[in-house]
Structures are given as structure tokens and as C-alpha cells.
C-alpha atoms as a PDB file:
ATOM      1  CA  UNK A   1     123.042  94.482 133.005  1.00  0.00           C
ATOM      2  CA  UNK A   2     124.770  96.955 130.240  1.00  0.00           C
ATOM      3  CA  UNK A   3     123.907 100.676 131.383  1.00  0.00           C
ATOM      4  CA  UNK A   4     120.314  99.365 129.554  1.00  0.00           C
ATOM      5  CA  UNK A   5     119.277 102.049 126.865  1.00  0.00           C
ATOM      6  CA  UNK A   6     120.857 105.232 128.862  1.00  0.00           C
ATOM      7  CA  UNK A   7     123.152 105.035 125.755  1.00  0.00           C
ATOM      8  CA  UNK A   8     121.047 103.448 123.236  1.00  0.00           C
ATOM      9  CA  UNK A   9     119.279 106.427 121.931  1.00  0.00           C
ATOM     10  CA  UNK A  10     121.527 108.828 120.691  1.00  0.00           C
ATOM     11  CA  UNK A  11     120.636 112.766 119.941  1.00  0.00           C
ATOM     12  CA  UNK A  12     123.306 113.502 117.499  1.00  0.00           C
ATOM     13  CA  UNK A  13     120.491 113.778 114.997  1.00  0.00           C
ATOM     14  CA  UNK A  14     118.952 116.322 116.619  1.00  0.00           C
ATOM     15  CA  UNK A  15     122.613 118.449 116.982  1.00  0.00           C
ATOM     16  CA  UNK A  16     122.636 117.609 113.192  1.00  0.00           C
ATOM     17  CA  UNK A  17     119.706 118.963 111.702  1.00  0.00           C
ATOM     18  CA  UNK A  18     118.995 122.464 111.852  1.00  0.00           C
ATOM     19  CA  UNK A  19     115.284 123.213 113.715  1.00  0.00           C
ATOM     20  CA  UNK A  20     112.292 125.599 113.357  1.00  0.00           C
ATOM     21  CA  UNK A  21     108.561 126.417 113.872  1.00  0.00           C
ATOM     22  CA  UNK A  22     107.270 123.194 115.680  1.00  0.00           C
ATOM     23  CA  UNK A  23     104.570 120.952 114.379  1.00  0.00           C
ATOM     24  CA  UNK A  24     101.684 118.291 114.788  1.00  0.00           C
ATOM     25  CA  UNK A  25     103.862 114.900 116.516  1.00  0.00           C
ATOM     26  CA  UNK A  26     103.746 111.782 114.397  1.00  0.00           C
ATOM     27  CA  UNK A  27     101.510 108.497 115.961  1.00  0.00           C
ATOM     28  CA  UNK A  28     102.354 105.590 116.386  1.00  0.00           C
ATOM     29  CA  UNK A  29     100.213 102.276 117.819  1.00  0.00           C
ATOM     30  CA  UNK A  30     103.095 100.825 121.147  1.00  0.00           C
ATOM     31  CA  UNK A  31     102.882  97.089 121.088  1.00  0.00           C
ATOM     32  CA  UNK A  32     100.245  95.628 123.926  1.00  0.00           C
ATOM     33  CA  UNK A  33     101.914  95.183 127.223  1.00  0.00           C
ATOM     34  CA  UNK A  34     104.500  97.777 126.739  1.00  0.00           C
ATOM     35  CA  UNK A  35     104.629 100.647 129.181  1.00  0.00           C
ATOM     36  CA  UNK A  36     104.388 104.331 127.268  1.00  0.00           C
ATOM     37  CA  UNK A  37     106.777 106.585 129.070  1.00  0.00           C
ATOM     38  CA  UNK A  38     105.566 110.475 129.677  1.00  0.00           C
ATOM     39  CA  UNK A  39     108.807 112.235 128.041  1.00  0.00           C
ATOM     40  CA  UNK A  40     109.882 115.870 128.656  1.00  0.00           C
ATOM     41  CA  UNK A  41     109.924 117.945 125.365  1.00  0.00           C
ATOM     42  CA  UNK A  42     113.240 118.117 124.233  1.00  0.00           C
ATOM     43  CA  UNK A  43     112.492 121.192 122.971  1.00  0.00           C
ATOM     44  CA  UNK A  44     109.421 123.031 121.034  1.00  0.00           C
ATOM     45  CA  UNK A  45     110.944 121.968 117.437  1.00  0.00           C
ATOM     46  CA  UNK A  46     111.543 117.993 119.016  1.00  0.00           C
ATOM     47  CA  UNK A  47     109.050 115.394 120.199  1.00  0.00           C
ATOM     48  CA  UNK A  48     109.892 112.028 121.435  1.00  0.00           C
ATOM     49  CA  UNK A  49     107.579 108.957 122.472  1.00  0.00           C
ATOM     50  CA  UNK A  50     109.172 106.209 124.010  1.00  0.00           C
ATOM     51  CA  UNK A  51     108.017 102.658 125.060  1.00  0.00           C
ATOM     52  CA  UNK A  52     109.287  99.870 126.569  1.00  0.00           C
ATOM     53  CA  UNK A  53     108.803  96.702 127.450  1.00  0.00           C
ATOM     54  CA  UNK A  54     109.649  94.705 130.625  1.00  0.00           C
ATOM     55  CA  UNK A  55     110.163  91.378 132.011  1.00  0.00           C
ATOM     56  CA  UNK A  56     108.464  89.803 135.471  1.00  0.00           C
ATOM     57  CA  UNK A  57     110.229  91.624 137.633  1.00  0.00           C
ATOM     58  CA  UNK A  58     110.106  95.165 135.868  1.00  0.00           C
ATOM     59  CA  UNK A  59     113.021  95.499 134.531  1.00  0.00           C
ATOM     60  CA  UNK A  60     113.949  97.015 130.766  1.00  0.00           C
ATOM     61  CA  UNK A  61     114.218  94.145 128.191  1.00  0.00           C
ATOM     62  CA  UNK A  62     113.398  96.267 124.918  1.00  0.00           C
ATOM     63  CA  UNK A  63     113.348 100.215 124.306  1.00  0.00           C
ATOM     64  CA  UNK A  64     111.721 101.935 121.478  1.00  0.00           C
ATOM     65  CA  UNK A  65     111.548 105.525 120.985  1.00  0.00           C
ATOM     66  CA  UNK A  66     110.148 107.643 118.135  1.00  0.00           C
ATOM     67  CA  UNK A  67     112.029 111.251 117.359  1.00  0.00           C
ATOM     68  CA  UNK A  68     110.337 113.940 115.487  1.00  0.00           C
ATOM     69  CA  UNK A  69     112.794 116.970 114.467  1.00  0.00           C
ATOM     70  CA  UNK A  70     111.469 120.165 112.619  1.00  0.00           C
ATOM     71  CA  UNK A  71     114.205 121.127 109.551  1.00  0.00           C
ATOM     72  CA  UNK A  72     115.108 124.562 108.987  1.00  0.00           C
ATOM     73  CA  UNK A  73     113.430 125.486 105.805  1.00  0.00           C
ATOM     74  CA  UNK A  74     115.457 125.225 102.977  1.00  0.00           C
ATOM     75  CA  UNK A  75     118.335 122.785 104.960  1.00  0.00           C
ATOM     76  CA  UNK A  76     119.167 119.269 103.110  1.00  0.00           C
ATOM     77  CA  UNK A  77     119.135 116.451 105.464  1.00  0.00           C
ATOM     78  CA  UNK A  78     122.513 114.301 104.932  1.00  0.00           C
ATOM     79  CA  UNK A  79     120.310 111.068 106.367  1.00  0.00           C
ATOM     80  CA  UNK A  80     122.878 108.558 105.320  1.00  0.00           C
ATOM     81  CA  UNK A  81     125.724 110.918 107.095  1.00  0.00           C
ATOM     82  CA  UNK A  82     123.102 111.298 110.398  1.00  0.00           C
ATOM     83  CA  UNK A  83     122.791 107.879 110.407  1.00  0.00           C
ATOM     84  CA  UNK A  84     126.635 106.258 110.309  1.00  0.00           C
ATOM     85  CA  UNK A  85     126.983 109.483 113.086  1.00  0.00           C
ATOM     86  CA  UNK A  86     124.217 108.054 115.289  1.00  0.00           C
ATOM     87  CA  UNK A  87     126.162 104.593 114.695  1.00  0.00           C
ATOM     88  CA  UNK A  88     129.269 105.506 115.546  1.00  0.00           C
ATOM     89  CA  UNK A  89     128.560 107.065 118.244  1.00  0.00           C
ATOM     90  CA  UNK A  90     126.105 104.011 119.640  1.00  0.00           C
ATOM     91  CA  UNK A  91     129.165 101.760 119.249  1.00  0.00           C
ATOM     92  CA  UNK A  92     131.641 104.358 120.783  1.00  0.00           C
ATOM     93  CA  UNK A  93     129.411 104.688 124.031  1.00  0.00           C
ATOM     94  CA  UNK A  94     129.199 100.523 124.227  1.00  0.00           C
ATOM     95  CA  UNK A  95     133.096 100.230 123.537  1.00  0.00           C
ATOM     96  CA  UNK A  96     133.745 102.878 126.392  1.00  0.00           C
ATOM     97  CA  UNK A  97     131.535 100.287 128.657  1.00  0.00           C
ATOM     98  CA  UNK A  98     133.757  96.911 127.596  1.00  0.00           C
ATOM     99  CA  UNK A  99     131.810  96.030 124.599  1.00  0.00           C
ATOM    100  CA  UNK A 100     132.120  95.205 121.140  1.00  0.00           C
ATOM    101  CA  UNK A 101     129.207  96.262 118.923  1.00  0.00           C
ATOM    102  CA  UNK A 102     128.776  95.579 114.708  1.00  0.00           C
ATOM    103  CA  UNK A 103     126.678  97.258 112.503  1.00  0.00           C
ATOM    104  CA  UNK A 104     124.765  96.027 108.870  1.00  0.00           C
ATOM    105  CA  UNK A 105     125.523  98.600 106.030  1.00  0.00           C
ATOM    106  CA  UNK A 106     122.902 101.662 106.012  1.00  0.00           C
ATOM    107  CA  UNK A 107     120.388 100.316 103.162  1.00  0.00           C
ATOM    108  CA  UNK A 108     116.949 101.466 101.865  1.00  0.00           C
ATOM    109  CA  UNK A 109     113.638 100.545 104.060  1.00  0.00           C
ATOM    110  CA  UNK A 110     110.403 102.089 105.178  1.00  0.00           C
ATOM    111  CA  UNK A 111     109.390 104.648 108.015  1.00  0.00           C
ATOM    112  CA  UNK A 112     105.495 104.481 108.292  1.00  0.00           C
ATOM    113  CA  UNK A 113     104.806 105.868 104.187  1.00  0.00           C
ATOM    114  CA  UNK A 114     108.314 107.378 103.998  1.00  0.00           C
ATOM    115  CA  UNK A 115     111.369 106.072 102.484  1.00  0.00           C
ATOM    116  CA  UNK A 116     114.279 105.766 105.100  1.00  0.00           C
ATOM    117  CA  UNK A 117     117.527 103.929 105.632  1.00  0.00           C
ATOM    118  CA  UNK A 118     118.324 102.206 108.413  1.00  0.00           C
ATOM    119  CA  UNK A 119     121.380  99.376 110.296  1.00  0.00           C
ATOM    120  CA  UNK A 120     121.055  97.411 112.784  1.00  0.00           C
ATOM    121  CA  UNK A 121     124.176  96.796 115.828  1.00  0.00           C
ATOM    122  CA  UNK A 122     124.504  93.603 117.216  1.00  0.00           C
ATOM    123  CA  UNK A 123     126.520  94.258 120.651  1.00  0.00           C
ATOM    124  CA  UNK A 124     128.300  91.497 122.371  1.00  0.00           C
ATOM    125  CA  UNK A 125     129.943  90.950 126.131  1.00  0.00           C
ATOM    126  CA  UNK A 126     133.019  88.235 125.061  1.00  0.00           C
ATOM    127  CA  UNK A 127     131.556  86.928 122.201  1.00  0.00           C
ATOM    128  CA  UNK A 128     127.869  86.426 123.398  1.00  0.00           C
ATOM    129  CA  UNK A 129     125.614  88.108 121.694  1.00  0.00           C
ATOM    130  CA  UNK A 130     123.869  90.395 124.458  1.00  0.00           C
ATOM    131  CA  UNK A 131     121.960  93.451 122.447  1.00  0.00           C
ATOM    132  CA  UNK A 132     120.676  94.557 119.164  1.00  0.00           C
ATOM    133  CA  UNK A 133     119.923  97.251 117.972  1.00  0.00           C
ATOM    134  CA  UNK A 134     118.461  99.059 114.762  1.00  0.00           C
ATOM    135  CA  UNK A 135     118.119 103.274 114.088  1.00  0.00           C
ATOM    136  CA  UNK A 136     115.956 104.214 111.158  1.00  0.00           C
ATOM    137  CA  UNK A 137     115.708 107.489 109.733  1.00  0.00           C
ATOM    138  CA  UNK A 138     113.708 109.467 107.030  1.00  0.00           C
ATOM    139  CA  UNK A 139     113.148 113.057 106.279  1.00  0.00           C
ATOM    140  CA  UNK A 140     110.077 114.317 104.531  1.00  0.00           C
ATOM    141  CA  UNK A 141     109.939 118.614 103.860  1.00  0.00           C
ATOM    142  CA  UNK A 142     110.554 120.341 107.016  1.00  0.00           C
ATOM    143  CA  UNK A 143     110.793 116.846 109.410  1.00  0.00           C
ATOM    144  CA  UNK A 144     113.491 114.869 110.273  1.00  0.00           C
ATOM    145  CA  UNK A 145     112.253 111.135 111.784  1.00  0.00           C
ATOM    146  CA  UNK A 146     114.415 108.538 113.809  1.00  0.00           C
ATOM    147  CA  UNK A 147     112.335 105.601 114.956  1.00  0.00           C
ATOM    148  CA  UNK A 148     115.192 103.543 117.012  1.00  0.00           C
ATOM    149  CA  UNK A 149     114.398 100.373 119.003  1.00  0.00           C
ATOM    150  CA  UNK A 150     116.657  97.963 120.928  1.00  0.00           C
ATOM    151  CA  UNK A 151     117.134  95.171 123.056  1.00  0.00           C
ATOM    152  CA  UNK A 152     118.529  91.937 124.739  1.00  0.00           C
ATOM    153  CA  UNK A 153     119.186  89.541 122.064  1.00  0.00           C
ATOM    154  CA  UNK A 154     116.855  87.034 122.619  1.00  0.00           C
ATOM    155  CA  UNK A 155     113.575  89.611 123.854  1.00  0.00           C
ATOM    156  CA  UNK A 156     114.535  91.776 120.243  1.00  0.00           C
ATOM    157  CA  UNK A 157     114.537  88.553 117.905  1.00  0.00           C
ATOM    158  CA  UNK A 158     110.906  87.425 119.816  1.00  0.00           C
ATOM    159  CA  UNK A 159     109.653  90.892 119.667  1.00  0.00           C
ATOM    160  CA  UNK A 160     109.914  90.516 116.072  1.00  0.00           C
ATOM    161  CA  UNK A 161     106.120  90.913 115.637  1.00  0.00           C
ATOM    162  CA  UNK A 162     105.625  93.683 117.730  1.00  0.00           C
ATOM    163  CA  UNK A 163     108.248  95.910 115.933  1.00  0.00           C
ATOM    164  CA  UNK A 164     106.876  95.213 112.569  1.00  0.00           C
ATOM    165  CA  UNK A 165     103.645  96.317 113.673  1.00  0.00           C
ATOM    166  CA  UNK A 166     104.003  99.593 115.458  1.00  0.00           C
ATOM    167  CA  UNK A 167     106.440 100.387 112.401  1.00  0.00           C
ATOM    168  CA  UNK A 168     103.519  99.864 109.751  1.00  0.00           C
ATOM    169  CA  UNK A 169     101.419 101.783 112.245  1.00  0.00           C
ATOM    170  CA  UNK A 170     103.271 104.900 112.297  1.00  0.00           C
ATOM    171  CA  UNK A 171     101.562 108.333 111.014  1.00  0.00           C
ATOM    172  CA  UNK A 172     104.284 110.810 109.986  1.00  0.00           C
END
């Protein structure tokens, strides 16, 4: 299996925006059946919840993760430039491991009540399809958000559902 989500999430955001005074962490509702993982705090000024969900014999089919960032006061967030950096680098890291990795345009979409952009990679092994994955970003006064969730092909297209629900469930 690819080097499963070591790679996936990507904290050139977080090297990106300039941080401050922490804050209360956004919620969010994980799809039933998923396993919440306890996460170190990246720092006082970062939180990050992470879920994931696995198949019958325990291992990682699909990965999301929710990253708060505090902005310094004052700083303008560059989301569209954060978010072709967090690309890039996602389909750097998965053509240093022998793959090949296309991304959708950054357009317009929703983060819980904020407006965001977001793309979506498709990653392939020889032409088959093997992982997709989509990064979605918004800013709102002094925090930064980056809701990113990926997976094999064929678990991310059935976990269609699930995604669309813990993203309307978010509180930012």
C-alpha cells in the first residue's frame, strides 16, 4: 500500500500563515464507525482532529483531518496561494514515491458556514486510479481552516455520504 496518509496531510499551511494567541477548536460530528485519533498539539496556536476509517482487518482505507490555525492579527491569508502550495507539495511527495497524481482547478465551496476553495488529486499507480484526495481551506478573522480528507479510490467515492455530512456538521 502507498506510504497511506504519512504524506497526505501536508503542514505547509501552517509554515504559511503567521500564528498568535490560541483559541476555542472548531467541532466537527466523525462519520459512525470511524476511529477518532488522540493528536498531539501541534502547537498552542494549532489544533488538529483526525479520523479515519478502516477496513476488516484494521488497516487505513480513508483519512480525514481537520486543522485549525490562529492568524497573526492584521496578516491577509493568500488561501488560493496556501492551497496550490499544499497541492504541489501533495503531488511532489506521491511523485517522489512512483506516482502520478492530478488535481481539479482551486474553485469556490463551503467549510461548515464559511466560504472556502478547495481541489481534489486523483493519484494513480500505472494508470489505475489508486487515491483521491481533496484539501479545503477558508479563513475567517484571526483563523485559518484546512479540512483535508483522502482515500483509496473506491472507499473515497462510497464514503461519499459520510464526507458530506461531517462537512455540513462542522462548527468553526
Amino acid at each position: 500500500m502507498i506510504r497511506l496518509f504519512k504524506s497526505l496531510f501536508v503542514f505547509s499551511f501552517l509554515s504559511l500563515v503567521a500564528v498568535c494567541a490560541s483559541a476555542d477548536e472548531p467541532s466537527i460530528t466523525w462519520p459512525a464507525g470511524w476511529e477518532v485519533e488522540a493528536l498531539p498539539p501541534v502547537t498552542a496556536q494549532v489544533s488538529r482532529q483526525r479520523a479515519v476509517k478502516n477496513d476488516a482487518n484494521g488497516n487505513q482505507v480513508m483519512v480525514m483531518e481537520l486543522t485549525m490555525t490562529q492568524v497573526e492579527k492584521g496578516h491577509q491569508v493568500n488561501l488560493q496561494g496556501v492551497l496550490l502550495e499544499m497541492r504541489k507539495s501533495i503531488q511532489k511527495d506521491f511523485f517522489q514515491g512512483g506516482y502520478q497524481s492530478v488535481c481539479n482547478k482551486v474553485h469556490a465551496a463551503t467549510l461548515g458556514s464559511l466560504s472556502a476553495l478547495e481541489t481534489t488529486c486523483t493519484i494513480t499507480e500505472n494508470g489505475r486510479h489508486v487515491l483521491s484526495q481533496t484539501l479545503v481551506a477558508a479563513v475567517e478573522a484571526d483563523k485559518a481552516y484546512v479540512l483535508s480528507y483522502a482515500g483509496q479510490a473506491e472507499v473515497y467515492k462510497a464514503s461519499a455520504d459520510e464526507i458530506v455530512a461531517a462537512r455540513n456538521s462542522l462548527k468553526l
